[in-house]
C-alpha atoms as a PDB file:
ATOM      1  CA  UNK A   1      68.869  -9.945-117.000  1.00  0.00           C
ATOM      2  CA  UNK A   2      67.650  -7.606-113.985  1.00  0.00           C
ATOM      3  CA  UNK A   3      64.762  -8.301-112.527  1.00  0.00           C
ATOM      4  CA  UNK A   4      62.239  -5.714-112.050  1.00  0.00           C
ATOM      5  CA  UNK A   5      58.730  -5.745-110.341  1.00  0.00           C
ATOM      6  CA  UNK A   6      56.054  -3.147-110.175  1.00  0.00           C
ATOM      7  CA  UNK A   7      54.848  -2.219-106.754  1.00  0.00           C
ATOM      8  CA  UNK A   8      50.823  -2.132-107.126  1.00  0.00           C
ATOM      9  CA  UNK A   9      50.491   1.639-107.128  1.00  0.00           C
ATOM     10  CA  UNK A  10      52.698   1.051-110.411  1.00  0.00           C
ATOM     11  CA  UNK A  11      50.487  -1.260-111.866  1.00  0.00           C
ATOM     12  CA  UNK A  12      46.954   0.797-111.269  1.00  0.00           C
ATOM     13  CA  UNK A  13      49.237   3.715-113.287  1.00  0.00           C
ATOM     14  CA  UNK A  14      49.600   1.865-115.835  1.00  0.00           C
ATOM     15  CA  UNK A  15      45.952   0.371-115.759  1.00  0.00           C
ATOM     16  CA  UNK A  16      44.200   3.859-115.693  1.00  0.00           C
ATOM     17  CA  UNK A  17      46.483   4.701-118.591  1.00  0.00           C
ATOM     18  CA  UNK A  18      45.439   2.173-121.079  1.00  0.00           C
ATOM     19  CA  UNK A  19      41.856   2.512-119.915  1.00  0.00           C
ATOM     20  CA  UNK A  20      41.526   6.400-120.097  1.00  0.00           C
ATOM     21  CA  UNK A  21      41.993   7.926-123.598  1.00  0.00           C
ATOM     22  CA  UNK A  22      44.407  10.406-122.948  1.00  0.00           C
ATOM     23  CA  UNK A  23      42.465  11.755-120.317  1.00  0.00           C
ATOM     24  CA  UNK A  24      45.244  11.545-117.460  1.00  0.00           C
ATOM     25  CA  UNK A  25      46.589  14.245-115.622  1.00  0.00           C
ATOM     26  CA  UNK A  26      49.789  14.896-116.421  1.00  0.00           C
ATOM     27  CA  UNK A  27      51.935  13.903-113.330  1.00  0.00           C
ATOM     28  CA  UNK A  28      50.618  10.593-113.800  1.00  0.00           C
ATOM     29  CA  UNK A  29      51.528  10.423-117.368  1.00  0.00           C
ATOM     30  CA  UNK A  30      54.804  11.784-116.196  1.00  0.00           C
ATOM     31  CA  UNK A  31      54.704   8.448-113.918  1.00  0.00           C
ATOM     32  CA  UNK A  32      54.355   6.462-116.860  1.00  0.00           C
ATOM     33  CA  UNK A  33      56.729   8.070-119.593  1.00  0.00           C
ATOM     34  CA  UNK A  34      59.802   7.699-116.409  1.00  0.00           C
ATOM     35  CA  UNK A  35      58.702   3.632-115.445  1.00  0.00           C
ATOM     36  CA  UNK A  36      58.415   2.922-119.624  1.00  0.00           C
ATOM     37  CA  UNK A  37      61.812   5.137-119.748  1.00  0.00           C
ATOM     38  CA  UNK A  38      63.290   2.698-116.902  1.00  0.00           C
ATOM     39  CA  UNK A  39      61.717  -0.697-118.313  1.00  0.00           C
ATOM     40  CA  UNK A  40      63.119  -0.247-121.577  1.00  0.00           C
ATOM     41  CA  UNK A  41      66.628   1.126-119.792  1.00  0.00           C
ATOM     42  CA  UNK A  42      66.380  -2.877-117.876  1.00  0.00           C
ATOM     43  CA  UNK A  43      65.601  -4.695-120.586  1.00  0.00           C
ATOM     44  CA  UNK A  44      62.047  -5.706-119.434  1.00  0.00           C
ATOM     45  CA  UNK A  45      60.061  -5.120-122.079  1.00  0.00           C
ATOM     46  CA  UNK A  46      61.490  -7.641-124.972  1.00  0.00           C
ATOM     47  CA  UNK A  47      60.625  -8.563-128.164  1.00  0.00           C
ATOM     48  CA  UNK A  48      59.382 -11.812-127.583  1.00  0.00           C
ATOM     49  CA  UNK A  49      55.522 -12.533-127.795  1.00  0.00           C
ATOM     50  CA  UNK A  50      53.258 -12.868-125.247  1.00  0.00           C
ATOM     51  CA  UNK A  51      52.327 -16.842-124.779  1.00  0.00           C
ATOM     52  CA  UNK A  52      48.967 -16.177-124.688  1.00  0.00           C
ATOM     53  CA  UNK A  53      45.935 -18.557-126.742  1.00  0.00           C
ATOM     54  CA  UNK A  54      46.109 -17.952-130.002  1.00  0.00           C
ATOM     55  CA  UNK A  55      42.344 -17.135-130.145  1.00  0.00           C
ATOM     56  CA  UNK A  56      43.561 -13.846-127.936  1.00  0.00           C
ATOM     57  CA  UNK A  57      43.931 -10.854-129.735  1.00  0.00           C
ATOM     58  CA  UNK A  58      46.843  -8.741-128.582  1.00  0.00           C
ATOM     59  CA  UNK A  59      46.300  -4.953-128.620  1.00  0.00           C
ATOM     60  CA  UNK A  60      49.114  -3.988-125.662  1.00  0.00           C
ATOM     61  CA  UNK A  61      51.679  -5.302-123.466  1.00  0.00           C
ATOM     62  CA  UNK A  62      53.566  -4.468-120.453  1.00  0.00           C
ATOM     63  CA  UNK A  63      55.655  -6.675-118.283  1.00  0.00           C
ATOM     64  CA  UNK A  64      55.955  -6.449-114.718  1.00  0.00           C
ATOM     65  CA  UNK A  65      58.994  -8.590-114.363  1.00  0.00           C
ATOM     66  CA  UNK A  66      60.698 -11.397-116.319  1.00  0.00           C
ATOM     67  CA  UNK A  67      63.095 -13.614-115.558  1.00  0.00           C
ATOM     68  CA  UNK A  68      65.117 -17.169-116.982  1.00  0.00           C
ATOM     69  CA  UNK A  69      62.181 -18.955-115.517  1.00  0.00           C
ATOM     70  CA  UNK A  70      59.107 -16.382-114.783  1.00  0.00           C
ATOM     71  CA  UNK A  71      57.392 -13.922-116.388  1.00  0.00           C
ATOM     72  CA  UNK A  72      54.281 -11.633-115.271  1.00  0.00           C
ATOM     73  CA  UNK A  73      52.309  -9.386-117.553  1.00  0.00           C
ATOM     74  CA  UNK A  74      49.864  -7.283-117.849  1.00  0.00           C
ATOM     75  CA  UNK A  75      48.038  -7.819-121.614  1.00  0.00           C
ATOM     76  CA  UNK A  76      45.219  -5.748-123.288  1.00  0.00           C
ATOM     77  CA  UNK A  77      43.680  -8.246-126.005  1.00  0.00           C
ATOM     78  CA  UNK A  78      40.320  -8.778-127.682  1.00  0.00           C
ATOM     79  CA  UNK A  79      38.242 -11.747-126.663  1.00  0.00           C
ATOM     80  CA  UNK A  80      35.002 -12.715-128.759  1.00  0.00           C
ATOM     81  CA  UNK A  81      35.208  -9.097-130.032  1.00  0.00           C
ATOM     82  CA  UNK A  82      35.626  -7.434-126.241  1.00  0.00           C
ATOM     83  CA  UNK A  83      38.671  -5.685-124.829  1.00  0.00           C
ATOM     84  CA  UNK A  84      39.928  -6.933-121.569  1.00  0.00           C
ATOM     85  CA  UNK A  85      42.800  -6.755-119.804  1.00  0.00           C
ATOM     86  CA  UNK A  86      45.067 -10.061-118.302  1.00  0.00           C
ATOM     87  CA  UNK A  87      47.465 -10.541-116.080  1.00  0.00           C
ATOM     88  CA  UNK A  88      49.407 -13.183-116.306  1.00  0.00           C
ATOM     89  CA  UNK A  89      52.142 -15.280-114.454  1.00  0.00           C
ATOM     90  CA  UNK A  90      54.030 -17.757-116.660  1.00  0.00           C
ATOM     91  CA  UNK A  91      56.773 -20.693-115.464  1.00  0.00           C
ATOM     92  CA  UNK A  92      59.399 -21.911-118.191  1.00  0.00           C
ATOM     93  CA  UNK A  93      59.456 -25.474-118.372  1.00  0.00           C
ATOM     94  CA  UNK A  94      61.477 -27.510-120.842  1.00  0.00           C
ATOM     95  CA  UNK A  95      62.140 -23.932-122.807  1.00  0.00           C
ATOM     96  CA  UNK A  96      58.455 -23.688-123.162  1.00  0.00           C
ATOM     97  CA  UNK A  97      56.186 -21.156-121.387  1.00  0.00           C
ATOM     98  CA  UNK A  98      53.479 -22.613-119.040  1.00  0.00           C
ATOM     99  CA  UNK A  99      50.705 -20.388-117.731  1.00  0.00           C
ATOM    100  CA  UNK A 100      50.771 -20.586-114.002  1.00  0.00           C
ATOM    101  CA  UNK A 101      48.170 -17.716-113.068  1.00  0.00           C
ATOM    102  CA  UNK A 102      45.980 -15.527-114.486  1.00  0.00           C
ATOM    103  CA  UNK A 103      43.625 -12.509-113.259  1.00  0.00           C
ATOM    104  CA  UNK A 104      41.519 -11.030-116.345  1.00  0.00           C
ATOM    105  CA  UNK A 105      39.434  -7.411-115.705  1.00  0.00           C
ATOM    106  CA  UNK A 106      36.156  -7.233-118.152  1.00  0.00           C
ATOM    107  CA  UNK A 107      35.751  -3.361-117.393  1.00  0.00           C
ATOM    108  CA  UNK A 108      35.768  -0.358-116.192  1.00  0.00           C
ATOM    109  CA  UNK A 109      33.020  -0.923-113.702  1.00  0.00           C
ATOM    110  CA  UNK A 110      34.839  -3.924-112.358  1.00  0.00           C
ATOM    111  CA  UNK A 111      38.417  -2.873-112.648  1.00  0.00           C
ATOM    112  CA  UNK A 112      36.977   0.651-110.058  1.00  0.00           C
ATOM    113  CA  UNK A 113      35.308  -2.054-107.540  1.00  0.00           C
ATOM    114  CA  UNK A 114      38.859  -4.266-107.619  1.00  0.00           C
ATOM    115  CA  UNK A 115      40.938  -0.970-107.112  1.00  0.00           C
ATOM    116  CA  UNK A 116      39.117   0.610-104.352  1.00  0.00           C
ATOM    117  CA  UNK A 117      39.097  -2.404-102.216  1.00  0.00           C
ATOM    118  CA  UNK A 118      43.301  -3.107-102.775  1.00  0.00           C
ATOM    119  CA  UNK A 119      43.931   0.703-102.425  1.00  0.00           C
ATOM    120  CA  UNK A 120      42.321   0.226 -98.407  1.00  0.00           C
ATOM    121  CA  UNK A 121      44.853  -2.604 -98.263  1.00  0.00           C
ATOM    122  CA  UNK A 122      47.407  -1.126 -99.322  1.00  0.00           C
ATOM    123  CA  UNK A 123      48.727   0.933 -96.225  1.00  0.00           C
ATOM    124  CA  UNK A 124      48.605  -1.758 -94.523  1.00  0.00           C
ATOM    125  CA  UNK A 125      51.624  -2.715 -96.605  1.00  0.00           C
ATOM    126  CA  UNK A 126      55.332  -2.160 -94.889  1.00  0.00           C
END
């Protein structure tokens, strides 16, 4: 299988997408139809489930890369009745999928104050 990661610009597309209702302009919905187009074209977005805790609700999944022995996510689920989203790094061991990292966002609030600090950062980036 080909291995594809999402640059970060990538990843806050697909962020502001799942936490705008429909309210995106359209070249950035453009963005997201071609990258969903390409993931699907790769194989990276598979049928299997995420390995999240069972007490997780999943609403929506994308992955940002999976491999024979690592996968990274980004996961929308309900947690004690509240939407948040995850993103997760997993390791397979023994067949089995081991969580290895994990970076949850509550809300909007937070996910603007995260974003504006990695979008200085980012030039800085060859």
């Amino acid at each position: 299988m080909k291995e594809f990661i999402i640059n970060l610009r990538d990843y806050f597309l697909i962020y502001d997408q799942i936490m705008v209702d429909v309210e995106v302009p359209a070249p950035r919905t453009q963005n997201i139809n071609i990258l969903w187009t390409y993931l699907f074209a790769v194989g990276c977005l598979s049928e299997e489930k995420f390995p999240v805790s069972e007490t997780l609700k999943i609403i929506e999944g994308l992955n940002l890369y999976k491999t024979d022995k690592w996968w990274c996510a980004v996961v929308l689920m309900e947690s004690f009745g509240k939407k948040q989203i995850g993103v997760y790094l997993w390791n397979k061991k023994s067949d089995q999928w081991k969580r290895r990292q994990k970076f949850v966002i509550h809300n909007k609030d937070e996910w603007g104050r995260i974003k504006e600090k990695v979008e200085k950062l980012v030039p800085n980036l060859p």
